[in-house]
Protein backbone atom coordinates (compact mmCIF):
# COMPACT_ATOMS: atom_id res chain seq x y z
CA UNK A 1 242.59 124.25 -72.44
CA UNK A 2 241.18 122.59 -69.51
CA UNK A 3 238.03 124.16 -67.08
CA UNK A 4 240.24 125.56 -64.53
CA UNK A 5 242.28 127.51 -66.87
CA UNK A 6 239.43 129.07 -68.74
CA UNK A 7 238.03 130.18 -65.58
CA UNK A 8 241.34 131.61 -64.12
CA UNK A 9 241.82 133.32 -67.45
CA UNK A 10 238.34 135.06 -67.37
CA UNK A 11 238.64 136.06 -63.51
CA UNK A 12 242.29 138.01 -64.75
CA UNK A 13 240.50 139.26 -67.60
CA UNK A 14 236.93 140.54 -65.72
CA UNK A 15 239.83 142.13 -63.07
CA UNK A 16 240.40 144.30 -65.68
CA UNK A 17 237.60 145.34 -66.49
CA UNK A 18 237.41 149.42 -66.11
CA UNK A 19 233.30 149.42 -67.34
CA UNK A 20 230.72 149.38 -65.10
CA UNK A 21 228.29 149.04 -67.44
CA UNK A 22 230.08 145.72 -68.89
CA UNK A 23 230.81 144.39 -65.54
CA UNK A 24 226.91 145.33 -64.62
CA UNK A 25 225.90 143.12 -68.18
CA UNK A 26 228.78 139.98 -66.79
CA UNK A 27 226.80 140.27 -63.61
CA UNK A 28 223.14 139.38 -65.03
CA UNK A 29 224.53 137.04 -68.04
CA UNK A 30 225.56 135.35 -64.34
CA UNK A 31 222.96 135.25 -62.26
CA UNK A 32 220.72 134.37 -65.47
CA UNK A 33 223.02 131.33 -65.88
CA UNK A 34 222.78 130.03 -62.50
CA UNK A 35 218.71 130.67 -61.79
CA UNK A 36 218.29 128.66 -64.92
CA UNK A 37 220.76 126.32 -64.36
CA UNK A 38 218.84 125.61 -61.03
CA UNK A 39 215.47 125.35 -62.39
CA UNK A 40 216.39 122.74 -65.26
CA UNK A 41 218.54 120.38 -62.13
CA UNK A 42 215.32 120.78 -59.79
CA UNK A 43 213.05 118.74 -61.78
CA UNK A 44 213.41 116.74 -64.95
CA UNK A 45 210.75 117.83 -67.53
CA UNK A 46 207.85 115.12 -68.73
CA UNK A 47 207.71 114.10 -72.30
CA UNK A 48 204.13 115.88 -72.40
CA UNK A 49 205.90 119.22 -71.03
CA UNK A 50 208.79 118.81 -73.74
CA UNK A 51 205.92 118.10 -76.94
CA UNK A 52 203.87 121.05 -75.58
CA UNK A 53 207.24 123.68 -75.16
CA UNK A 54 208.15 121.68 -78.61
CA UNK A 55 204.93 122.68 -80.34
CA UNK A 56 204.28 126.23 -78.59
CA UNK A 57 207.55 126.79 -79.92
CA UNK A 58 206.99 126.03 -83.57
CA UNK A 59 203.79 128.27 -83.30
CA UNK A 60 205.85 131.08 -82.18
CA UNK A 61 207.85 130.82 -84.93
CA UNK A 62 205.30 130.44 -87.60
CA UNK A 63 203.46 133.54 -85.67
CA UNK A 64 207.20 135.02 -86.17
CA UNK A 65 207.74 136.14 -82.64
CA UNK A 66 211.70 135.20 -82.27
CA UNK A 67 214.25 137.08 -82.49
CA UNK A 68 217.30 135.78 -84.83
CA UNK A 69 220.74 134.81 -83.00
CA UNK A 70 222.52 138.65 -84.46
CA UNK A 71 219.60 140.43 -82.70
CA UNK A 72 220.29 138.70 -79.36
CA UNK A 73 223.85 138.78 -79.75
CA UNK A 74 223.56 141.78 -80.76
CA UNK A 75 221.99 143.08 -77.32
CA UNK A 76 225.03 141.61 -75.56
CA UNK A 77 227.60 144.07 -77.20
């Protein structure tokens, strides 16, 4: 199934949407999407930038503050 047809499929499917509550969670998943799709196309990140996101990263995790893919799947539902 190509782009254009996903995306047609979803707009027919969103149309009939009754919730406002799911349509209010579609709308920030959205406009999450796109502000961080803009930040990541404004300006390519260093290899010093990467290694220190890279290594804060692995601290958090060793700290354990993450949350597991259920628990943020989880808040999408």
């Amino acid at each position: 199934m190509n782009l254009e047809t996903r995306k047609l499929e979803f707009v027919q499917e969103f149309l009939k949407l009754q919730s406002e509550e799911v349509i209010s969670k579609l709308e920030k998943l959205l406009k999450s999407e796109r502000n961080s799709s803009i930040d990541y196309k404004s300006e390519p990140m260093s290899k010093e930038e990467l290694n220190s996101r890279i290594d804060q990263s692995e601290s958090d995790f060793d700290k354990g503050r993450f949350k597991s893919s259920s628990e943020l799947l989880s808040k999408y539902k």
